[in-house]
C-alpha atoms as a PDB file:
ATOM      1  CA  UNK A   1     -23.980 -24.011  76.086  1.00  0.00           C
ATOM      2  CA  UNK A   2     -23.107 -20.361  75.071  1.00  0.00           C
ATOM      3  CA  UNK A   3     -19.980 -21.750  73.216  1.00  0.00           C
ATOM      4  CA  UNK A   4     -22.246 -23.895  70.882  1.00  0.00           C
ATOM      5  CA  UNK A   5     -24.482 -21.249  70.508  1.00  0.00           C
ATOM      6  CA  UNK A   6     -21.511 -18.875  69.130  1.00  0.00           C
ATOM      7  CA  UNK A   7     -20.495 -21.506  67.024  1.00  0.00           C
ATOM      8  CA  UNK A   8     -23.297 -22.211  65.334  1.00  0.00           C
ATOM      9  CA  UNK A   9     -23.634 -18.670  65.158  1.00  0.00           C
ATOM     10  CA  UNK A  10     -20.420 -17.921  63.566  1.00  0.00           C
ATOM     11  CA  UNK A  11     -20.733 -20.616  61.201  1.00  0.00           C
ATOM     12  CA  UNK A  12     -24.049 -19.162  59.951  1.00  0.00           C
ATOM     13  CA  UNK A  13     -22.339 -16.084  59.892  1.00  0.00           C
ATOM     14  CA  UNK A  14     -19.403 -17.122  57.675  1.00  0.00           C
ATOM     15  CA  UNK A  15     -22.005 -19.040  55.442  1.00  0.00           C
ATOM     16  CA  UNK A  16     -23.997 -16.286  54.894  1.00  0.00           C
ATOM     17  CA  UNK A  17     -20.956 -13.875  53.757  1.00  0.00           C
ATOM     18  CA  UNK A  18     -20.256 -16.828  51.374  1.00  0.00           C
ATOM     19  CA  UNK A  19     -23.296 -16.489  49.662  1.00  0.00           C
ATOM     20  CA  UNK A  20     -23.102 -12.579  49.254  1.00  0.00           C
ATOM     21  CA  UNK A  21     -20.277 -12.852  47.853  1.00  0.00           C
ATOM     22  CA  UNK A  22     -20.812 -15.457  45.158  1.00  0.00           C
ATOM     23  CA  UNK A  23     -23.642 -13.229  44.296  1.00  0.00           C
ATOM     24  CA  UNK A  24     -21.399 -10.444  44.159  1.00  0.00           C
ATOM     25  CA  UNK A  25     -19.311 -12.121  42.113  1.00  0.00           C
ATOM     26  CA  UNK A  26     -21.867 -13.842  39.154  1.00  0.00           C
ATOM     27  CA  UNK A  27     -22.027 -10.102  37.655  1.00  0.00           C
ATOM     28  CA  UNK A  28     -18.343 -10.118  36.471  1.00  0.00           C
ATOM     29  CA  UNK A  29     -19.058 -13.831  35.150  1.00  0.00           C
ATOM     30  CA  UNK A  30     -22.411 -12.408  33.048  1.00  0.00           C
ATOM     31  CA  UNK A  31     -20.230  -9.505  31.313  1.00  0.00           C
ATOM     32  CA  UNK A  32     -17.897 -11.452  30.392  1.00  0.00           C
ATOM     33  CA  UNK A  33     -19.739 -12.427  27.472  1.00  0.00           C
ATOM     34  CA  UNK A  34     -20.785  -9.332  25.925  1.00  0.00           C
ATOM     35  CA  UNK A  35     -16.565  -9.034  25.829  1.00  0.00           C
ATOM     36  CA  UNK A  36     -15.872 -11.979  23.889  1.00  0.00           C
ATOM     37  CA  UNK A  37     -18.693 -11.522  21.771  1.00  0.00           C
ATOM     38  CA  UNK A  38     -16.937  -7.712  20.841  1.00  0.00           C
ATOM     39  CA  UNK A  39     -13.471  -9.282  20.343  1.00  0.00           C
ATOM     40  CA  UNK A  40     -15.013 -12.178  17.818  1.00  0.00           C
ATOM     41  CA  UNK A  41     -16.731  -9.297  15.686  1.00  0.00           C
ATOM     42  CA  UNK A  42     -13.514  -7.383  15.530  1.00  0.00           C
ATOM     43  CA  UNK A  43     -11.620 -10.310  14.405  1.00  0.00           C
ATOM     44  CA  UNK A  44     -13.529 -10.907  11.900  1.00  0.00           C
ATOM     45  CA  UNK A  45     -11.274 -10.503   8.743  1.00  0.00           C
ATOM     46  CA  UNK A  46     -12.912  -8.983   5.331  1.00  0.00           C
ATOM     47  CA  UNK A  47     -12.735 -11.115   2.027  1.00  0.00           C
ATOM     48  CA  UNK A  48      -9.148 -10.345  -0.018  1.00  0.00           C
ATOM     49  CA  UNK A  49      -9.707  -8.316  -2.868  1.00  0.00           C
ATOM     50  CA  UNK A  50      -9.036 -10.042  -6.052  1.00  0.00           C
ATOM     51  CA  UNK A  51      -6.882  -7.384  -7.285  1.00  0.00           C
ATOM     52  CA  UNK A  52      -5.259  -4.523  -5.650  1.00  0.00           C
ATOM     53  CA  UNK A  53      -6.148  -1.112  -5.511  1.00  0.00           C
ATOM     54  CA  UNK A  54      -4.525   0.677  -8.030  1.00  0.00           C
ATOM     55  CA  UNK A  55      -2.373   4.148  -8.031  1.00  0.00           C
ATOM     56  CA  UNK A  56       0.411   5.870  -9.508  1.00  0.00           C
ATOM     57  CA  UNK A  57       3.080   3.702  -8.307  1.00  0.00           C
ATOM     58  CA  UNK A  58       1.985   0.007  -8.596  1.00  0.00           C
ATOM     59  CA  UNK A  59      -0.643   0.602 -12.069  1.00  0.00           C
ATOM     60  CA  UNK A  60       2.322   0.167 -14.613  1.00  0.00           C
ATOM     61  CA  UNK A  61       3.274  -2.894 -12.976  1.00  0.00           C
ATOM     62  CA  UNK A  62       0.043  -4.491 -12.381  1.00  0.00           C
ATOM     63  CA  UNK A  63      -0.923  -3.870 -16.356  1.00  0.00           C
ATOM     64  CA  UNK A  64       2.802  -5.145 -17.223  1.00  0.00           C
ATOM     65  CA  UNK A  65       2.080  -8.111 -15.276  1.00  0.00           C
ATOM     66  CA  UNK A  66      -1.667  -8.509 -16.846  1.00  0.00           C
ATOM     67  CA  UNK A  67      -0.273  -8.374 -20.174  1.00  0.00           C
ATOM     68  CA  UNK A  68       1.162 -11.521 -19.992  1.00  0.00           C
ATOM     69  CA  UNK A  69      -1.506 -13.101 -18.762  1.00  0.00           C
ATOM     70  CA  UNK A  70      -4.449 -11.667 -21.046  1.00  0.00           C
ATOM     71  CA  UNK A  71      -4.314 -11.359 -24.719  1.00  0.00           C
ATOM     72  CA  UNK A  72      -7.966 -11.060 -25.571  1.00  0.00           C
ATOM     73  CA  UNK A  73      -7.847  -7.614 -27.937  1.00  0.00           C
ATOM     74  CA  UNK A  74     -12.088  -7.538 -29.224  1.00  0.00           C
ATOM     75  CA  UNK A  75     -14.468  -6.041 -27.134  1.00  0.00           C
ATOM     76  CA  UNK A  76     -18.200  -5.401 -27.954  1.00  0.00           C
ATOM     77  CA  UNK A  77     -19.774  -2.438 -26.833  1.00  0.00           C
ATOM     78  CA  UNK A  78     -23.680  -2.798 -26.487  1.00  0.00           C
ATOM     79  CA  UNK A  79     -25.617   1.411 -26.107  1.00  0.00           C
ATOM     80  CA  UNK A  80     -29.098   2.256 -26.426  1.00  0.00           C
ATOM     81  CA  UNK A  81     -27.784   2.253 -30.562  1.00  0.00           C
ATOM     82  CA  UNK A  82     -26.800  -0.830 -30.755  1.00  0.00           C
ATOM     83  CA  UNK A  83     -23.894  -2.402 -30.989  1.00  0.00           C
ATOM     84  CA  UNK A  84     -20.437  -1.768 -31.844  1.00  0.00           C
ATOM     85  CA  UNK A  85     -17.349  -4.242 -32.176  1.00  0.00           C
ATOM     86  CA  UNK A  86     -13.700  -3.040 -31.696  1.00  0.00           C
ATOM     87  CA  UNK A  87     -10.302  -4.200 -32.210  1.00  0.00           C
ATOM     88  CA  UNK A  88      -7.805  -2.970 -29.620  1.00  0.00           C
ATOM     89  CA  UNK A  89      -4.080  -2.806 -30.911  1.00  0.00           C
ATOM     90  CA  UNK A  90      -1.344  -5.188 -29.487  1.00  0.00           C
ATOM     91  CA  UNK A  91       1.259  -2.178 -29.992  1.00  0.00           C
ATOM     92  CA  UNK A  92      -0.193  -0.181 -26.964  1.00  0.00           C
ATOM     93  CA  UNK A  93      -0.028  -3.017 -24.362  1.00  0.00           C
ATOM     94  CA  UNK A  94      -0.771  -0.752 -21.507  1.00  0.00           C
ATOM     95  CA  UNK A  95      -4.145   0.832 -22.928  1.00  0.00           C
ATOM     96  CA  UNK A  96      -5.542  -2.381 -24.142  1.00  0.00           C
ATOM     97  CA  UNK A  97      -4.748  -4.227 -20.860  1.00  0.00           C
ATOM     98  CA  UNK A  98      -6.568  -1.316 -18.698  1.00  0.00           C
ATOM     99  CA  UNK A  99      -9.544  -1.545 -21.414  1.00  0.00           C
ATOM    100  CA  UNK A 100      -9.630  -5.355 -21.145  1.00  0.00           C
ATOM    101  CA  UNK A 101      -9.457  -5.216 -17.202  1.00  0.00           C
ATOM    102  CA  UNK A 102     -11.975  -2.437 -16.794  1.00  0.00           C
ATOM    103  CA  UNK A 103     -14.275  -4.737 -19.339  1.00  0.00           C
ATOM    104  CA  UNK A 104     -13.825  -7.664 -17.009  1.00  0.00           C
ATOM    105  CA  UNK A 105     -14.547  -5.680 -14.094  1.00  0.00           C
ATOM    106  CA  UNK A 106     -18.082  -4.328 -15.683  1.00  0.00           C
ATOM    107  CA  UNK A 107     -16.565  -0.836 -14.884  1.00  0.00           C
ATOM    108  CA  UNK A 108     -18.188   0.670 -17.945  1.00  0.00           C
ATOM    109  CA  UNK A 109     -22.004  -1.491 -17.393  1.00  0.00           C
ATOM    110  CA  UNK A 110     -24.309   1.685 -17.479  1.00  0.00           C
ATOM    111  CA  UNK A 111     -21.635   4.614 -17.908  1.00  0.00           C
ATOM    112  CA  UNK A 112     -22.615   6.870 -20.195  1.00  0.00           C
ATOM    113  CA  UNK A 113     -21.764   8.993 -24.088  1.00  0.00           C
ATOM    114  CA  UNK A 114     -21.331  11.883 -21.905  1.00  0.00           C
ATOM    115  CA  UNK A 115     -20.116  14.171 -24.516  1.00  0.00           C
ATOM    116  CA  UNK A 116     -21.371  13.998 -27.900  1.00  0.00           C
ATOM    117  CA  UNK A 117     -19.846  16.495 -31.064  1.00  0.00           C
ATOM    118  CA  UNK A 118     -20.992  15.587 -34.366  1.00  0.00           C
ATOM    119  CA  UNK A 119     -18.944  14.960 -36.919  1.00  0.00           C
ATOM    120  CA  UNK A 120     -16.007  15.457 -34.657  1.00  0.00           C
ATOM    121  CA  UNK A 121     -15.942  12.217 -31.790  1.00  0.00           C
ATOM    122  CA  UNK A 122     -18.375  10.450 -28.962  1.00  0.00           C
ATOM    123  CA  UNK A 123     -16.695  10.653 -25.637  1.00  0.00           C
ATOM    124  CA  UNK A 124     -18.302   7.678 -23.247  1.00  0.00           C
ATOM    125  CA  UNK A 125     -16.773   5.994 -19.812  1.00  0.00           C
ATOM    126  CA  UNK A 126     -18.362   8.437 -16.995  1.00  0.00           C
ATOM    127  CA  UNK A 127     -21.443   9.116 -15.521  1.00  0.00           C
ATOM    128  CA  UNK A 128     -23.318  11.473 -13.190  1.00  0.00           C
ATOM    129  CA  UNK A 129     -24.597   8.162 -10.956  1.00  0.00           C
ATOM    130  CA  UNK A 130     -23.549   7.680  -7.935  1.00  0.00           C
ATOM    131  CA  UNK A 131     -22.731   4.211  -8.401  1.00  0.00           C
ATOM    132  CA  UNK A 132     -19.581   4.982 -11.624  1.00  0.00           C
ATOM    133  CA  UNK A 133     -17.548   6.776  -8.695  1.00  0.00           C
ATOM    134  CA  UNK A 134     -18.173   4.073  -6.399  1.00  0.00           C
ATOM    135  CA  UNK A 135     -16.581   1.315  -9.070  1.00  0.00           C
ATOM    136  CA  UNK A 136     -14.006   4.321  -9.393  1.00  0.00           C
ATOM    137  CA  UNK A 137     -13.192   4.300  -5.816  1.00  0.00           C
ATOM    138  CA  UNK A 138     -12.856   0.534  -5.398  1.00  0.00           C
ATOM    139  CA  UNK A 139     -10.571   0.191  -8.200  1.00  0.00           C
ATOM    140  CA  UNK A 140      -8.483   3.236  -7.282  1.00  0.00           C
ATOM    141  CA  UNK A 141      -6.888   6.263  -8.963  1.00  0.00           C
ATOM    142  CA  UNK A 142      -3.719   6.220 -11.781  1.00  0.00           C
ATOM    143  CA  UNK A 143      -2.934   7.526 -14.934  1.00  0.00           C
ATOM    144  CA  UNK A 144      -1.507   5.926 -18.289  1.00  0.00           C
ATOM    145  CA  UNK A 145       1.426   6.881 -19.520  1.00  0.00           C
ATOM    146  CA  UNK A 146       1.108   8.460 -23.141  1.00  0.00           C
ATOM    147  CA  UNK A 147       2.126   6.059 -26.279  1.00  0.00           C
ATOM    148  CA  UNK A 148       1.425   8.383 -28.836  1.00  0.00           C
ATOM    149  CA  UNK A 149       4.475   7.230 -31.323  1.00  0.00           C
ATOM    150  CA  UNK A 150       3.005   4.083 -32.648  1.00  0.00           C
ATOM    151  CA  UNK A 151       2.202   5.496 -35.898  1.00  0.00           C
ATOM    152  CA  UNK A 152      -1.657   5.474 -35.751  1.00  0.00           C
ATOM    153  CA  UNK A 153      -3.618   8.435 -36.972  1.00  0.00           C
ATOM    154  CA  UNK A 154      -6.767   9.594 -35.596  1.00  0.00           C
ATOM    155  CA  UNK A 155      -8.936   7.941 -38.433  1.00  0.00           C
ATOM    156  CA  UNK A 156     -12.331   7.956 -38.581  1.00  0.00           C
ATOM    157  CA  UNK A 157     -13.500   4.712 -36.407  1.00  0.00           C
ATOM    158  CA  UNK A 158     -10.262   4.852 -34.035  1.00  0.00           C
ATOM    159  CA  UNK A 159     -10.334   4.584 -29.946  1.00  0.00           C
ATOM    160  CA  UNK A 160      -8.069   6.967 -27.906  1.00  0.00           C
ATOM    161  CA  UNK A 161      -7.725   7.930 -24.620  1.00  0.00           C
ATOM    162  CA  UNK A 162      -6.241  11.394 -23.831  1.00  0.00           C
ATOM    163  CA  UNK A 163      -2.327  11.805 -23.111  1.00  0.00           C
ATOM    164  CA  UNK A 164      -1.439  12.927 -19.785  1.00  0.00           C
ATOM    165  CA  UNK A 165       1.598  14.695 -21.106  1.00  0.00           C
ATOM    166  CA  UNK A 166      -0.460  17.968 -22.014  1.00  0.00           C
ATOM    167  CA  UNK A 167      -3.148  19.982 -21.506  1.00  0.00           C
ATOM    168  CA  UNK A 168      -6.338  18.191 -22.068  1.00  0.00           C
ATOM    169  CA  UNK A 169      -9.098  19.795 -23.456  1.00  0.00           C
ATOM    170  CA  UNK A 170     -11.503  17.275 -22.901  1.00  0.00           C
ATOM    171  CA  UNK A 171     -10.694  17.092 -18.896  1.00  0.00           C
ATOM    172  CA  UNK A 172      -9.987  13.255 -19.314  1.00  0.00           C
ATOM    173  CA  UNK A 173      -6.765  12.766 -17.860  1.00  0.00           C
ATOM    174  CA  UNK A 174      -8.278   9.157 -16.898  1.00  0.00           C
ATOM    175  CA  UNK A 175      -7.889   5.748 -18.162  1.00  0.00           C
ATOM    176  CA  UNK A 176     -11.825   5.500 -17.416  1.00  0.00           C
ATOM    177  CA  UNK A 177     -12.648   7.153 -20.320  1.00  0.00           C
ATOM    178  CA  UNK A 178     -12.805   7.083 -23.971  1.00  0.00           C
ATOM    179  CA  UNK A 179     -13.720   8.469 -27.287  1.00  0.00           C
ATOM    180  CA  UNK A 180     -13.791   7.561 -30.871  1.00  0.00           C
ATOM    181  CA  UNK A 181     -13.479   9.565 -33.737  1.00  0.00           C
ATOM    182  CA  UNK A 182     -16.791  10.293 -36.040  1.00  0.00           C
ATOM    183  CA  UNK A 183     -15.724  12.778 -38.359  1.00  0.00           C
ATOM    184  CA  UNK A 184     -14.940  11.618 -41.762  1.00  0.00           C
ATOM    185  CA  UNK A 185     -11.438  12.079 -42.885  1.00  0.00           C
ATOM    186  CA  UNK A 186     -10.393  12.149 -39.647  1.00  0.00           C
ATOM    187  CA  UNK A 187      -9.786  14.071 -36.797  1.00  0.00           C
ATOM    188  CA  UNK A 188      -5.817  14.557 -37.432  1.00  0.00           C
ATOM    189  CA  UNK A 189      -5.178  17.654 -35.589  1.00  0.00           C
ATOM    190  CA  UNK A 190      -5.274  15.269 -32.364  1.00  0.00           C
ATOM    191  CA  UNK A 191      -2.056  13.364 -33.641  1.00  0.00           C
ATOM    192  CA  UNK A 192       0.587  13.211 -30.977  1.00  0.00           C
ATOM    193  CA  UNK A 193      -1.526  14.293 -28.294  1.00  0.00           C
ATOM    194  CA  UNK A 194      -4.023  11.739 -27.457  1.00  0.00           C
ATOM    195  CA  UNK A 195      -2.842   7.758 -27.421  1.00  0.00           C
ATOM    196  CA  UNK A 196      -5.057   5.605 -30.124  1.00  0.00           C
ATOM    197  CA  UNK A 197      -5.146   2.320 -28.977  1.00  0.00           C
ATOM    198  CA  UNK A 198      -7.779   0.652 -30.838  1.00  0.00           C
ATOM    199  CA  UNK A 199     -10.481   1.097 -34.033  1.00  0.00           C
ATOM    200  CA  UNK A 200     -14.188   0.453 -34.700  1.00  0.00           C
ATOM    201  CA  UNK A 201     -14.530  -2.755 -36.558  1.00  0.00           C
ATOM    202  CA  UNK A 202     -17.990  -3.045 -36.684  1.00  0.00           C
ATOM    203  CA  UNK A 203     -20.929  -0.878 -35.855  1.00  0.00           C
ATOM    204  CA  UNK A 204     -19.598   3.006 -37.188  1.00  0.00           C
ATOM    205  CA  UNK A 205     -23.472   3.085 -38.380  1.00  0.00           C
ATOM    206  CA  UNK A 206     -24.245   3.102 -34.221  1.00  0.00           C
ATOM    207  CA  UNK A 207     -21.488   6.053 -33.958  1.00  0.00           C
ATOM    208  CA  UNK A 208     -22.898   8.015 -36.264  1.00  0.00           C
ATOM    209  CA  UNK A 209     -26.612   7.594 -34.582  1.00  0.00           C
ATOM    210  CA  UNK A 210     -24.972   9.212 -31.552  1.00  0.00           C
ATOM    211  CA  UNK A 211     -23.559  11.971 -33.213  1.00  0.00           C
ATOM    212  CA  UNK A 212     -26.318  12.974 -34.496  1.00  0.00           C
ATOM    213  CA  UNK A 213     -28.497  13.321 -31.205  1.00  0.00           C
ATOM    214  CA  UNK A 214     -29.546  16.726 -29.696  1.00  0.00           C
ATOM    215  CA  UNK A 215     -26.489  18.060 -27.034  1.00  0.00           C
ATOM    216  CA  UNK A 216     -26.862  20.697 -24.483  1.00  0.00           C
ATOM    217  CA  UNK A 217     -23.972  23.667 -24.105  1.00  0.00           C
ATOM    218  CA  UNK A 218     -21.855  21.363 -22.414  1.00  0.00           C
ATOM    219  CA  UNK A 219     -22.102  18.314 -25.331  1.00  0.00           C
ATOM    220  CA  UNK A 220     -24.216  16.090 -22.976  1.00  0.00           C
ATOM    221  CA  UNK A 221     -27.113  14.616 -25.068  1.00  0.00           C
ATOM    222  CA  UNK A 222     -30.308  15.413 -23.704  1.00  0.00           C
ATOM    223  CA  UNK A 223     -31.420  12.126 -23.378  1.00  0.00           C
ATOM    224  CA  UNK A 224     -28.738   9.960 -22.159  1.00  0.00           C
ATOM    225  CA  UNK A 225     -27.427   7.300 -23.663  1.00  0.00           C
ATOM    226  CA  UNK A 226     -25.980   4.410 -21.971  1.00  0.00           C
ATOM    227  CA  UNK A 227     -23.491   1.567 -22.610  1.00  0.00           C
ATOM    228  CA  UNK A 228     -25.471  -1.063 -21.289  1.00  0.00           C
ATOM    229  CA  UNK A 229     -23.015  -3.813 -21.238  1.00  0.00           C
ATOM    230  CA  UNK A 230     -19.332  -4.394 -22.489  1.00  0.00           C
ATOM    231  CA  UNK A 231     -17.496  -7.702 -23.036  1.00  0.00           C
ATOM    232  CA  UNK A 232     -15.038  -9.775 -24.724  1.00  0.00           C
ATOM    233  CA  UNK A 233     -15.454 -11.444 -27.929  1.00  0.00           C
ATOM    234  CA  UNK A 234     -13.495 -13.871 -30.127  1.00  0.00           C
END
């Protein structure tokens, strides 16, 4: 009688421990979860960028490349003025493909004519928001090369972007920005030091509206005008 008693005893016994320790064990099955839920998030792979990021070393090849692919050479530039239509030259493949890209990419939507001299140029492409060195960020940091031996002249009307061969005057050693001459006759004294890549083919009355505005010390209008929107036309 005392062995079935220690039996039934033991087997209670052994039951018992069986139970603790599937309870013991159902914690390690419960954070298991929270695991794979931290592995799916960092697997999670971000959209490709449709273009890369440009620098120094892979900008003259991605603009070689993007000249084959895109002639379009009109843009329209649409300020608080008005509007103005421009013609960018075949000749300086480089320039007009970064102008054409950076159009396509609404880089210059709300920049600003940052630096205003009349009767000498507007200077436009930058702004003090926030949101201009963002799109500067994503799309990265290069330089043109200069391609100041085409022949143009720094005409009334023309576009050019500032060499990176010398000294720049205007601190715009960047292919973000731009000005165009207003003074009549010319601005000559810039030949062979800043490259021309395009001219004014409509709208010179809207570049002579923003020469004419009010400046601080620095050239910055007082009330700022923006280029609301830039695209291509036919």
């Amino acid at each position: 009688m005392k062995l079935k008693y220690t039996v039934c005893f033991l087997l209670l016994f052994l039951n018992c421990e069986d139970k603790k320790t599937q309870k013991k064990a159902q914690p390690a099955t419960k954070a298991e979860k929270p695991v794979k839920k931290v592995i799916f998030k960092d697997t999670i792979i971000e959209p490709e960028r449709e273009f890369p990021k440009l620098n120094s070393k892979n900008a003259m090849d991605f603009f070689l490349e993007y000249d084959k692919h895109h002639k379009e050479n009109k843009v329209r530039i649409t300020t608080d003025f008005g509007s103005i239509d421009i013609l960018l030259y075949n000749e300086t493949k480089f320039h007009r493909s970064n102008f054409i890209w950076l159009t396509k990419q609404k880089y210059f939507n709300d920049t600003q004519f940052y630096r205003v001299i009349d009767n000498f140029m507007v200077q436009a492409g930058n702004s003090d928001d926030k949101k201009t060195a963002r799109k500067r960020a994503f799309i990265g940091k290069y330089l043109l090369p200069p391609d100041t031996k085409r022949g143009f002249k720094h005409d009334r009307g023309v576009i050019s972007m500032p060499s990176s061969e010398i000294d720049n005057p205007h601190k715009l050693a960047s292919p973000f920005e731009f000005f165009i001459v207003q003074q009549k006759g010319g601005a000559h004294f810039l030949d062979g030091d800043y490259t021309i890549f395009g001219r004014v083919i409509r709208g010179m009355h809207v570049i002579d509206k923003i020469a004419a505005v009010d400046t601080d010390s620095a050239d910055w209008p007082l009330s700022n005008i923006y280029i609301r929107n830039v695209e291509i036309i036919n």
